[in-house]
N, C-alpha and C. Protein backbone atom coordinates (compact mmCIF):
# COMPACT_ATOMS: atom_id res chain seq x y z
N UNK A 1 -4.43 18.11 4.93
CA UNK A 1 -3.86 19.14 5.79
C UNK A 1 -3.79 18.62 7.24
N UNK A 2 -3.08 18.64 8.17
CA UNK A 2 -2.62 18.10 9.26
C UNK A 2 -2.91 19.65 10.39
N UNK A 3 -3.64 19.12 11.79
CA UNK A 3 -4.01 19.83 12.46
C UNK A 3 -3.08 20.62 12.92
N UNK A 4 -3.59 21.49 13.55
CA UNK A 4 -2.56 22.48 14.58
C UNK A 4 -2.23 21.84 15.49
N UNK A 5 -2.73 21.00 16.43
CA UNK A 5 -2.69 20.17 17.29
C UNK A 5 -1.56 19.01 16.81
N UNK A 6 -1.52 18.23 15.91
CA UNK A 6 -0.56 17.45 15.01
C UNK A 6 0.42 17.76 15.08
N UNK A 7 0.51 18.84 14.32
CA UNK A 7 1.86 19.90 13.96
C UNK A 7 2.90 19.83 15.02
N UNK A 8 2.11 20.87 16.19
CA UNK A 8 3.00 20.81 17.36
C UNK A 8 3.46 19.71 18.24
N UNK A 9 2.37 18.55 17.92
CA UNK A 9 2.94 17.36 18.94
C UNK A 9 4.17 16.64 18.37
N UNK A 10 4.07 16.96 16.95
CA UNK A 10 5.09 16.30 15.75
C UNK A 10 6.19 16.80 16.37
N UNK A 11 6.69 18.24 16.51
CA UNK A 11 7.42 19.62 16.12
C UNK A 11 8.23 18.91 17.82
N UNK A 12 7.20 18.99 18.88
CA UNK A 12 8.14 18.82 20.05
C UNK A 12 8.46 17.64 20.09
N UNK A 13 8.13 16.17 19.84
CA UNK A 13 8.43 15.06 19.77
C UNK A 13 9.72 15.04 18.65
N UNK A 14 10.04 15.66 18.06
CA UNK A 14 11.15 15.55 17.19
C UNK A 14 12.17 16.91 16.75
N UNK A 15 12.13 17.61 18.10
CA UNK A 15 12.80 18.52 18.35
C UNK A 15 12.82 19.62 17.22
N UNK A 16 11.72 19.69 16.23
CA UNK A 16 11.78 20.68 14.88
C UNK A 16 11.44 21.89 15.11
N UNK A 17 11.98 22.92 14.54
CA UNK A 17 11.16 24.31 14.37
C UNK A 17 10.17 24.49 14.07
N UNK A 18 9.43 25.15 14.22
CA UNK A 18 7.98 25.87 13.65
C UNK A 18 8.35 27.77 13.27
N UNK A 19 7.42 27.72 12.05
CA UNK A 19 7.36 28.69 11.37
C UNK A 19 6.22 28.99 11.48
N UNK A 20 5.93 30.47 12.50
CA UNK A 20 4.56 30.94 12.75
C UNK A 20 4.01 32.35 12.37
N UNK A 21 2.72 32.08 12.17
CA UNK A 21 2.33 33.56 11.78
C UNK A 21 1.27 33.83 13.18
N UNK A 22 1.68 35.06 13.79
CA UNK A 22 1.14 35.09 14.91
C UNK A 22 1.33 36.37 15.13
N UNK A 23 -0.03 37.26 15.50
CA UNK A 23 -0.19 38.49 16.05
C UNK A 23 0.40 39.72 14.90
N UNK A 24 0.12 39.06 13.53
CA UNK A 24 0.70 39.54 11.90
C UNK A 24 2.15 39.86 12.26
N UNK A 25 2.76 38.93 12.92
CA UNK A 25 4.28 38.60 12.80
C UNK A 25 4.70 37.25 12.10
N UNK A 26 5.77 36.79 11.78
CA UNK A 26 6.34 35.99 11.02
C UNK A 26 7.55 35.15 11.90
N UNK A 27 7.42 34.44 12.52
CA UNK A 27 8.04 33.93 13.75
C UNK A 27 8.95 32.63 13.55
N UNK A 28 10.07 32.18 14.08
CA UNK A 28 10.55 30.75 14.15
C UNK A 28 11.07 30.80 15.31
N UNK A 29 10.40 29.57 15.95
CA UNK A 29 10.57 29.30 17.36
C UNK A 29 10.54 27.98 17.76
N UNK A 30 11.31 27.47 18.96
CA UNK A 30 11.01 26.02 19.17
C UNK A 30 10.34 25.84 20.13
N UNK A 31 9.58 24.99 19.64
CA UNK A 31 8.32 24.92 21.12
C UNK A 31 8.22 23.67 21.84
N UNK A 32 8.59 24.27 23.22
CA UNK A 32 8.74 23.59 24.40
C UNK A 32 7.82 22.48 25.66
N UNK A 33 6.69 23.46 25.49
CA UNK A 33 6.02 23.31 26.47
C UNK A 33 4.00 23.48 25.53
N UNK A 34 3.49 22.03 25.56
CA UNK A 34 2.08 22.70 24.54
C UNK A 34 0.98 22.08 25.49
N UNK A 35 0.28 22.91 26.38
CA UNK A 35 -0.97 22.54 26.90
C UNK A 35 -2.25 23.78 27.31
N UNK A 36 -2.90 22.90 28.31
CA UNK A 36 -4.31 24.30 28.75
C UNK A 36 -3.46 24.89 29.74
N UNK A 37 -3.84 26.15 29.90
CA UNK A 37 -3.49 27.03 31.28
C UNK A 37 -5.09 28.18 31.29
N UNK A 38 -5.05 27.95 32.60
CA UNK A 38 -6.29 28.93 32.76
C UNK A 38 -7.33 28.67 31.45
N UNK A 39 -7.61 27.36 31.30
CA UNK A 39 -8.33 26.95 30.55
C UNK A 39 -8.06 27.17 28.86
N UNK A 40 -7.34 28.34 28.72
CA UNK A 40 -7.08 27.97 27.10
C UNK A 40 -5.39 27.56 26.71
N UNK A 41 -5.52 27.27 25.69
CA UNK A 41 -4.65 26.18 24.42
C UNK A 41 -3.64 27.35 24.32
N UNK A 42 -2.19 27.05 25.10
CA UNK A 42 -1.00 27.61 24.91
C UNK A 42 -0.08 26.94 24.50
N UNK A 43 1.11 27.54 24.34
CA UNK A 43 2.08 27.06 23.08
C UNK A 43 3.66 27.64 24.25
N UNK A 44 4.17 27.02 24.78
CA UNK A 44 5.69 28.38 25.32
C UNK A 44 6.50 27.48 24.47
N UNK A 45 7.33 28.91 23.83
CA UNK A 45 8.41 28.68 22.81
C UNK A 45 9.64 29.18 23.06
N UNK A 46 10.35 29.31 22.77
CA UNK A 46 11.71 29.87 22.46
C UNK A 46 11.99 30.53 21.14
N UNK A 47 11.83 31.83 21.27
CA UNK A 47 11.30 32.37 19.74
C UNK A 47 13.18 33.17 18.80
N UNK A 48 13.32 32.44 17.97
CA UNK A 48 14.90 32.14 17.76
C UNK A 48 14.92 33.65 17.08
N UNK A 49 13.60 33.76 16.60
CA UNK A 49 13.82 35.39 15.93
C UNK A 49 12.63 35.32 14.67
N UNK A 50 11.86 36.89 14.17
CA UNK A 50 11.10 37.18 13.49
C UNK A 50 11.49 37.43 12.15
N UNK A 51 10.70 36.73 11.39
CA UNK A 51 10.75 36.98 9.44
C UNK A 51 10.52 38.07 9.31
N UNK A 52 11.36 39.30 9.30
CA UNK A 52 11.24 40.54 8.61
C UNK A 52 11.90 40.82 6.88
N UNK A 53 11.33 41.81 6.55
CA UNK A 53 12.03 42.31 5.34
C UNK A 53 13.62 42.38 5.54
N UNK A 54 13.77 42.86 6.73
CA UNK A 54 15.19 42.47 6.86
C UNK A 54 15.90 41.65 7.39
N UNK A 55 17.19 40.85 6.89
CA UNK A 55 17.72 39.22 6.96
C UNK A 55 17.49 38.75 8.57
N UNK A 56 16.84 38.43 8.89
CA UNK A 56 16.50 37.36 10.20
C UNK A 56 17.05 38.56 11.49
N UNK A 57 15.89 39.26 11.57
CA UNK A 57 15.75 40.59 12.96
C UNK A 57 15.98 39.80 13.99
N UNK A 58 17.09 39.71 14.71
CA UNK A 58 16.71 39.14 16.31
C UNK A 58 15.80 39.46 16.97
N UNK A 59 14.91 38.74 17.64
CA UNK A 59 14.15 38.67 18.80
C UNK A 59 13.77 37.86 19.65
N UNK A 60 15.07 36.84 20.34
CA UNK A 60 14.97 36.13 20.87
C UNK A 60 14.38 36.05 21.88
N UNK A 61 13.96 34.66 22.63
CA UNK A 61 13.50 34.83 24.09
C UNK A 61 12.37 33.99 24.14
N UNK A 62 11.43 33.73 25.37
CA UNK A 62 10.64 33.09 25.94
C UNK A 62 9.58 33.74 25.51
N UNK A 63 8.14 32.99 24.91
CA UNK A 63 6.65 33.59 24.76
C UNK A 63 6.37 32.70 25.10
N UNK A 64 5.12 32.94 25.69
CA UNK A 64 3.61 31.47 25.98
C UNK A 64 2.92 32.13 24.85
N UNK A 65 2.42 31.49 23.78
CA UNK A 65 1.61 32.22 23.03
C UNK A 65 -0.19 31.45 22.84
N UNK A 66 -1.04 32.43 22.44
CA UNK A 66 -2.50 31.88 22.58
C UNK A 66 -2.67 30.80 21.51
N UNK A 67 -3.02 29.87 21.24
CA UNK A 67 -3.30 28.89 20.09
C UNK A 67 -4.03 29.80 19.03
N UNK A 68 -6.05 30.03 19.70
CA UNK A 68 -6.45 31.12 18.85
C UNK A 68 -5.96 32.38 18.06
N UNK A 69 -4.88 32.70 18.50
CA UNK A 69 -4.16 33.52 17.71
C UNK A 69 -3.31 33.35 16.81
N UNK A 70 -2.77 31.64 16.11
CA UNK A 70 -2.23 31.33 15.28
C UNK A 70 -2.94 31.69 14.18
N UNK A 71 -2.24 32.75 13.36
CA UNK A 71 -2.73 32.64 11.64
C UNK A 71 -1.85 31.22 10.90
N UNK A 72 -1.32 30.99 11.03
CA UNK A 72 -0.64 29.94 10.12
C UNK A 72 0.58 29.28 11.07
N UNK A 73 0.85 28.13 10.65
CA UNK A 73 2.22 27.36 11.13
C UNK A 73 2.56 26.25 10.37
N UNK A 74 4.01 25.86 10.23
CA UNK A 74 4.54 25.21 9.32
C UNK A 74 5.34 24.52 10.39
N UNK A 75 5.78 23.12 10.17
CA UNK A 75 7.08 22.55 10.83
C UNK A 75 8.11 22.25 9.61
N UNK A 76 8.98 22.77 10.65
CA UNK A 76 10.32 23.45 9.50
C UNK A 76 11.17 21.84 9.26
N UNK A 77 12.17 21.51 8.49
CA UNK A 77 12.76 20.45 8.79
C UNK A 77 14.57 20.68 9.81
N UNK A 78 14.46 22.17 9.80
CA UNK A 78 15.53 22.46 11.02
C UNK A 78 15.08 21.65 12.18
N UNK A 79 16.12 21.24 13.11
CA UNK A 79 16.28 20.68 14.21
C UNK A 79 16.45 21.88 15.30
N UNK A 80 16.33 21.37 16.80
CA UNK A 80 17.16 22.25 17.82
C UNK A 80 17.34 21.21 19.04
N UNK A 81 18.25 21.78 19.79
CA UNK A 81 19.11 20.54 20.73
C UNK A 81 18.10 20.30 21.95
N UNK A 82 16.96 20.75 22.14
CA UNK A 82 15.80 20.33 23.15
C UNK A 82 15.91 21.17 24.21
N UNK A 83 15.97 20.83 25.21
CA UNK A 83 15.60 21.49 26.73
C UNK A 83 16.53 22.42 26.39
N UNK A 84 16.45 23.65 27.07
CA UNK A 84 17.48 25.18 27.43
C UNK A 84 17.59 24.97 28.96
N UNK A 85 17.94 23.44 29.65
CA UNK A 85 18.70 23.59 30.92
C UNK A 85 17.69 24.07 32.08
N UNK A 86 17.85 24.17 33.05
CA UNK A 86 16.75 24.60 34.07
C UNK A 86 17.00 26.19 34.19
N UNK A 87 18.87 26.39 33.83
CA UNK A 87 18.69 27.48 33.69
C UNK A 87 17.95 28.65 32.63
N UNK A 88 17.76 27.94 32.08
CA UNK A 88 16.97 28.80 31.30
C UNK A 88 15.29 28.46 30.55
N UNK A 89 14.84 27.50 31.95
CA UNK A 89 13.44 26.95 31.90
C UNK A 89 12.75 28.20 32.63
N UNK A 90 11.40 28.09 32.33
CA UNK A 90 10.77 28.91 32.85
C UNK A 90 9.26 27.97 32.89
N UNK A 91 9.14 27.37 34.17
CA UNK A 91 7.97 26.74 34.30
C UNK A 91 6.74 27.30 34.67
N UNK A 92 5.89 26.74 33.89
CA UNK A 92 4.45 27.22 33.95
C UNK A 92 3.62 26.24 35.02
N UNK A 93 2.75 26.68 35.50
CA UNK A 93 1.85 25.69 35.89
C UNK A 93 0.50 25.46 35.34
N UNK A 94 0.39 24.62 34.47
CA UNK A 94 -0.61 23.85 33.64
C UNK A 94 -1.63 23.53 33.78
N UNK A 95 -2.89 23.43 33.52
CA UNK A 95 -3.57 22.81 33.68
C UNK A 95 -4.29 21.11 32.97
N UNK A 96 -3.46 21.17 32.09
CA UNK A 96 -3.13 20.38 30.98
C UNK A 96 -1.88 20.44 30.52
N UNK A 97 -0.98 19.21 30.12
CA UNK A 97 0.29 19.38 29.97
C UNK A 97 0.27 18.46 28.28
N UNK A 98 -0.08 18.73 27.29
CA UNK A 98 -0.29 17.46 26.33
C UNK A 98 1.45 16.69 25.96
N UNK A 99 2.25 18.00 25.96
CA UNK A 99 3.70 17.68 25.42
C UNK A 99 4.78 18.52 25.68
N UNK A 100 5.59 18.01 26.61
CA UNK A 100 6.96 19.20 26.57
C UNK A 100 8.23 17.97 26.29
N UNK A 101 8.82 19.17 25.21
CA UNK A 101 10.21 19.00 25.20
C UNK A 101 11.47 17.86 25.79
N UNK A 102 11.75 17.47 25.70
CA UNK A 102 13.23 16.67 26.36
C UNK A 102 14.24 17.00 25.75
C-alpha cells in the first residue's frame, strides 16, 4: 500500500486526479499545492466535482483541505492540464511547501 504522502507527490508530479473521500464526501480533484500551513498537512485542490448518487453533481472550485481528514484516496489515471493561470491561482502562504503543480 503506498502512503498518503506518495500518492499526492505522485498525483502532482504527473498532473493526475485524485479520488477522495473526505468529510463523508466522495470527491475528484486536482491537487495543486501539498504542504504545512499553520503547522498542519494541507492539500489545495481544484475540486472538479463530488461522487454522488447522481451522475457527477457539480461542485467545482478551490479547497485547502486537512490531510487528517482524508478517509481514503486513490490516484486516478485521468490527467489535467496543470496550473489554472495566475488568474485563477489562489496563493497560500506556507509554511512548508513539499510540491506544487506546474
Amino acid at each position: 500500500m503506498t502512503s498518503l504522502d506518495a500518492q499526492i507527490r505522485f498525483a502532482i508530479e504527473h498532473k493526475r486526479l485524485l479520488r477522495l473521500a473526505y468529510l463523508d464526501k466522495a470527491r475528484v480533484v486536482e491537487p495543486h499545492d501539498y504542504g504545512v500551513q499553520k503547522g498542519q498537512a494541507k492539500l489545495l485542490v481544484y475540486q472538479q466535482y463530488e461522487l454522488t448518487t447522481s451522475p457527477r453533481h457539480r461542485t467545482e472550485g478551490w479547497r485547502l483541505l486537512d490531510l487528517p481528514k482524508f478517509e481514503s484516496c486513490a490516484v486516478l489515471d485521468e490527467t489535467f492540464s496543470g496550473s489554472r493561470g495566475d488568474a485563477h491561482q489562489r496563493h497560500y502562504t506556507w509554511d512548508v511547501l513539499y510540491a506544487r503543480v506546474k
